[in-house]
N, C-alpha and C. Protein backbone atom coordinates (compact mmCIF):
# COMPACT_ATOMS: atom_id res chain seq x y z
N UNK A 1 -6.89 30.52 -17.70
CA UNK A 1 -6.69 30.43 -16.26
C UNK A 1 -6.01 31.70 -15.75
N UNK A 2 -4.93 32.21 -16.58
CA UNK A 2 -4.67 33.42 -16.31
C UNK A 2 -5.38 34.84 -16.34
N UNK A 3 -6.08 34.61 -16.87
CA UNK A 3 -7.20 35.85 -16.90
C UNK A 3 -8.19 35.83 -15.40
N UNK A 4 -8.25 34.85 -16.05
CA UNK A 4 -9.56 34.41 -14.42
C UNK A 4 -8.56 34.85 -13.04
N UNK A 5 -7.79 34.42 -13.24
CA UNK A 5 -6.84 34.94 -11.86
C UNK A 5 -7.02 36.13 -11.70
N UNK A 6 -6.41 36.77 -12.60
CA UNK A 6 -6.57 38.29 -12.28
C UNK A 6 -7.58 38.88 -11.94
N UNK A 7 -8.91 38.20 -12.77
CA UNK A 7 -10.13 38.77 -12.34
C UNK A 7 -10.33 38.91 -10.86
N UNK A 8 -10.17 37.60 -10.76
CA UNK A 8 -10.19 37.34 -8.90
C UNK A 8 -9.28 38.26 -8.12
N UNK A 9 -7.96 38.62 -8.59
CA UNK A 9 -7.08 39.69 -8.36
C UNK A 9 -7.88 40.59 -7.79
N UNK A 10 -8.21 41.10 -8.57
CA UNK A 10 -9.05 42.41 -8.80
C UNK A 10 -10.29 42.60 -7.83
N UNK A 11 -11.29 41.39 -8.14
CA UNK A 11 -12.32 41.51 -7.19
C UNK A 11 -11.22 41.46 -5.56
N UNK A 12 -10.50 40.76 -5.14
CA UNK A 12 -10.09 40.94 -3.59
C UNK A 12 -9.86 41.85 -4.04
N UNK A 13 -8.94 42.87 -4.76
CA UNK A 13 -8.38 44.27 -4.04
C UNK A 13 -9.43 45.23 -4.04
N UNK A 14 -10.47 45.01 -4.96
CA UNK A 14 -11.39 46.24 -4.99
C UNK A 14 -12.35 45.96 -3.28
N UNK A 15 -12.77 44.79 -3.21
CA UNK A 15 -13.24 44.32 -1.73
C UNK A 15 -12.52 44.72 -0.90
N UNK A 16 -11.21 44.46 -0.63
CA UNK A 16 -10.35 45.00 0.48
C UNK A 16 -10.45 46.34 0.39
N UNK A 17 -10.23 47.19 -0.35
CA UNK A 17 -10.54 48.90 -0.11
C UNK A 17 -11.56 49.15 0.13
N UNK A 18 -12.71 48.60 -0.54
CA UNK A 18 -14.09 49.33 0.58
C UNK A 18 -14.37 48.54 1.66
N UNK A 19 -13.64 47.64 2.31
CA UNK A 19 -14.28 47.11 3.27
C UNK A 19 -13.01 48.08 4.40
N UNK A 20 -11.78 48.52 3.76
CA UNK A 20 -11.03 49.05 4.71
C UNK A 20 -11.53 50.75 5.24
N UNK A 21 -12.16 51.21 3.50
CA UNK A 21 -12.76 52.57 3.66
C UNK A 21 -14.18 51.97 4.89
N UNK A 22 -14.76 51.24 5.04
CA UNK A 22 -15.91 51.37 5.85
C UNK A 22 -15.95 51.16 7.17
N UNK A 23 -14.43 50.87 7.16
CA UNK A 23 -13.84 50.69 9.16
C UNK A 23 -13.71 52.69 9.66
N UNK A 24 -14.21 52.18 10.88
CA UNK A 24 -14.29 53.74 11.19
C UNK A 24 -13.03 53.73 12.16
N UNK A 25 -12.34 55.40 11.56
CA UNK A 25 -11.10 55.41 12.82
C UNK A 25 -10.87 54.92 14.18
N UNK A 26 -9.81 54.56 14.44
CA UNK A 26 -9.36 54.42 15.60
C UNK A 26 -8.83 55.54 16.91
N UNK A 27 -8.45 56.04 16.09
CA UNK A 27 -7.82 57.49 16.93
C UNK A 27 -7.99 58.48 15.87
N UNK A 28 -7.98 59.84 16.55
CA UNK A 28 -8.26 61.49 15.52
C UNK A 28 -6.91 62.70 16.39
N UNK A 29 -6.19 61.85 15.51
CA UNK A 29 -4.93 62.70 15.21
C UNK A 29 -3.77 62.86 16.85
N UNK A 30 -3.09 63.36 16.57
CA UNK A 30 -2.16 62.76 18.12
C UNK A 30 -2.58 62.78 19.04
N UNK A 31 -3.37 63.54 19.86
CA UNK A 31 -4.19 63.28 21.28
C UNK A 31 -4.66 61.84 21.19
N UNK A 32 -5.31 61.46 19.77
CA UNK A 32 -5.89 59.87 19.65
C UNK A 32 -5.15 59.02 19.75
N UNK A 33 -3.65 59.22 19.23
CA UNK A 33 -2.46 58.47 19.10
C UNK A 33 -2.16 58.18 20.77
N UNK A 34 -2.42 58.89 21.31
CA UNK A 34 -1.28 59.51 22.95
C UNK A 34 -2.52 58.36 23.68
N UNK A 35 -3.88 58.69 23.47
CA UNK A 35 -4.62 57.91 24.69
C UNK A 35 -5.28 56.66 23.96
N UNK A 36 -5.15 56.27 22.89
CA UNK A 36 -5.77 55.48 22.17
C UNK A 36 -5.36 54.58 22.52
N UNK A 37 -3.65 54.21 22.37
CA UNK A 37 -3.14 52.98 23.11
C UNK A 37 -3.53 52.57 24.44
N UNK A 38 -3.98 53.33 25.42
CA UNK A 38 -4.30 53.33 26.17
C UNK A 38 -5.58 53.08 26.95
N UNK A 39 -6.81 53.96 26.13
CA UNK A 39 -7.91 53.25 25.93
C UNK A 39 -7.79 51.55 25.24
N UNK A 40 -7.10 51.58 24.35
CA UNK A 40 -7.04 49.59 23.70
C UNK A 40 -6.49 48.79 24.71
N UNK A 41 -5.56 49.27 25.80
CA UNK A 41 -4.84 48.43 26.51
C UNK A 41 -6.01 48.09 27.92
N UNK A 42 -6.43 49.08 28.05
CA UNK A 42 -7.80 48.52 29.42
C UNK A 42 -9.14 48.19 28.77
N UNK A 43 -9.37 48.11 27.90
CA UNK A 43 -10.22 47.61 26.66
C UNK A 43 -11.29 47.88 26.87
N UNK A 44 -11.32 49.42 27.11
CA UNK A 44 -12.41 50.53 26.80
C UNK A 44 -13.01 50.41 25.25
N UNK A 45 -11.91 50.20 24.16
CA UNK A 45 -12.73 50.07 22.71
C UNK A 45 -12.34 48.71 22.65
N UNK A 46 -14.13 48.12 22.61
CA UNK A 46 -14.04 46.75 22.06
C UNK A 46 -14.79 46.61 20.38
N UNK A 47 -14.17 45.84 19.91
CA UNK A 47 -15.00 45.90 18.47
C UNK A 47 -16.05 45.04 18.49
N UNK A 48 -17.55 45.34 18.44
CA UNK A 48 -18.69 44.79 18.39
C UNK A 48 -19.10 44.72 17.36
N UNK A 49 -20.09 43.70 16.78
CA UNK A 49 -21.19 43.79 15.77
C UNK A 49 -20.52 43.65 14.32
N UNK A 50 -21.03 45.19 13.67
CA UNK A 50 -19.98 45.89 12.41
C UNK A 50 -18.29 45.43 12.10
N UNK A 51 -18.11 46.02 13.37
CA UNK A 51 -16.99 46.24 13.57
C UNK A 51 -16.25 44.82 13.32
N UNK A 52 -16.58 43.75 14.29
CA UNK A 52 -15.81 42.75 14.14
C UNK A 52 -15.81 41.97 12.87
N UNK A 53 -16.98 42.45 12.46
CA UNK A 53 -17.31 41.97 11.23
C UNK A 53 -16.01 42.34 10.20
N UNK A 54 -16.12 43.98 10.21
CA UNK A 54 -15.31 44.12 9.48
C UNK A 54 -14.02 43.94 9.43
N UNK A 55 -13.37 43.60 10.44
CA UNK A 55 -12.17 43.39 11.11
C UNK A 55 -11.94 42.02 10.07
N UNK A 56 -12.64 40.78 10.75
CA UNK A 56 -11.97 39.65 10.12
C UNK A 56 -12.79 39.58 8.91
N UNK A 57 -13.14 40.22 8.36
CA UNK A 57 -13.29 39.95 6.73
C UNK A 57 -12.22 40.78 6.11
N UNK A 58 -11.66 41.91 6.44
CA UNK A 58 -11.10 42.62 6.27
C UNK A 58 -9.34 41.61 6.45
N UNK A 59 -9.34 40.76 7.43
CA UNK A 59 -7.68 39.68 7.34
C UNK A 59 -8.15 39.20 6.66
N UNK A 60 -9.36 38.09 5.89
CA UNK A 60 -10.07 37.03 4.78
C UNK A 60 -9.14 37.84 4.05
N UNK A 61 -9.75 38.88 3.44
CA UNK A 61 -9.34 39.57 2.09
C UNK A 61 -7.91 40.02 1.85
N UNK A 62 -7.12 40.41 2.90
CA UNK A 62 -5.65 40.55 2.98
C UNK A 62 -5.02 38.76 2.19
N UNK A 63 -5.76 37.95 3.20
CA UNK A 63 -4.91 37.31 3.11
C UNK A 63 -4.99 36.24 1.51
N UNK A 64 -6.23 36.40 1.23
CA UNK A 64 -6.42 36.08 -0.14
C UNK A 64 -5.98 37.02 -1.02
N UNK A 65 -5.76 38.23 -1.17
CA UNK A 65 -5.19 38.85 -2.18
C UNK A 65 -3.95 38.48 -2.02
N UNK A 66 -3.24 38.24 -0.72
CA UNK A 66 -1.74 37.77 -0.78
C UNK A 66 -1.12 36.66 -1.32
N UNK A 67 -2.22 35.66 -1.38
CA UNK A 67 -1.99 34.42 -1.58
C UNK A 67 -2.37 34.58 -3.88
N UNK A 68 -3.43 35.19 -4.04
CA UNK A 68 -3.61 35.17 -5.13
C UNK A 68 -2.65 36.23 -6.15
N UNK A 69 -1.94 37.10 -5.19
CA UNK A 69 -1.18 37.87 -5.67
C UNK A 69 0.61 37.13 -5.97
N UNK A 70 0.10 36.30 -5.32
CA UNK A 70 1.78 35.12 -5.43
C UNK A 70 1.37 33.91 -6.32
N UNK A 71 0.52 33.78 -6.54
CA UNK A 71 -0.29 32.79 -7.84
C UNK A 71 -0.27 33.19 -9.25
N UNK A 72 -1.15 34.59 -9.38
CA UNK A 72 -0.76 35.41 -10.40
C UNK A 72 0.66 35.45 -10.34
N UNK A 73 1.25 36.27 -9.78
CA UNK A 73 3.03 36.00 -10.38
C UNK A 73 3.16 35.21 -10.74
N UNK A 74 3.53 33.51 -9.82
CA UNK A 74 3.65 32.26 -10.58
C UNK A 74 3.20 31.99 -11.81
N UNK A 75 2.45 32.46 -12.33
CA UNK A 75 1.69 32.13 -13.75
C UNK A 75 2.50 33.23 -14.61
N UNK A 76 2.40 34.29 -14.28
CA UNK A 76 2.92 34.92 -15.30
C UNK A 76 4.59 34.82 -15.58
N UNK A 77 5.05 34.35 -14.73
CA UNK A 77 6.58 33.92 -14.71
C UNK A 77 6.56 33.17 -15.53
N UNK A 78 5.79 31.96 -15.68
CA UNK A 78 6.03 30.96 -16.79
C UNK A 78 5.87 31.14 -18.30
């Protein structure tokens, strides 16, 4: 059971990095920083399609590696 955990470990974290590498920036460098909030606040950038896609698969996978990452511990504590 402990092995298998980890496996699963592993598959979320390797999923979470390419699904985080395949989100495309938000802002390009401080000018992006300065109007970006700004563009998000009158909601000039909306996330469509891809995007949203990748968004909430991208919390799925956070939040299962978090949860399986406090499981694995539990096991190996014992």
């Amino acid at each position: 059971m402990d092995i298998l955990l980890k496996i699963v470990l592993v598959i979320f974290s390797v999923g979470l990095i390419a699904v985080v590498l395949l989100q495309k920036g938000k802002s390009a460098g401080l000018s992006g920083a300065i109007t970006g909030g700004a563009e998000h606040l009158f909601g000039k950038q909306k996330a469509r399609g891809l995007d949203l896609f990748l968004q909430r698969l991208t919390v799925v996978l956070a939040a299962g590696f978090f949860i399986l990452a406090l499981v694995v511990s539990y096991f190996v504590k014992q």
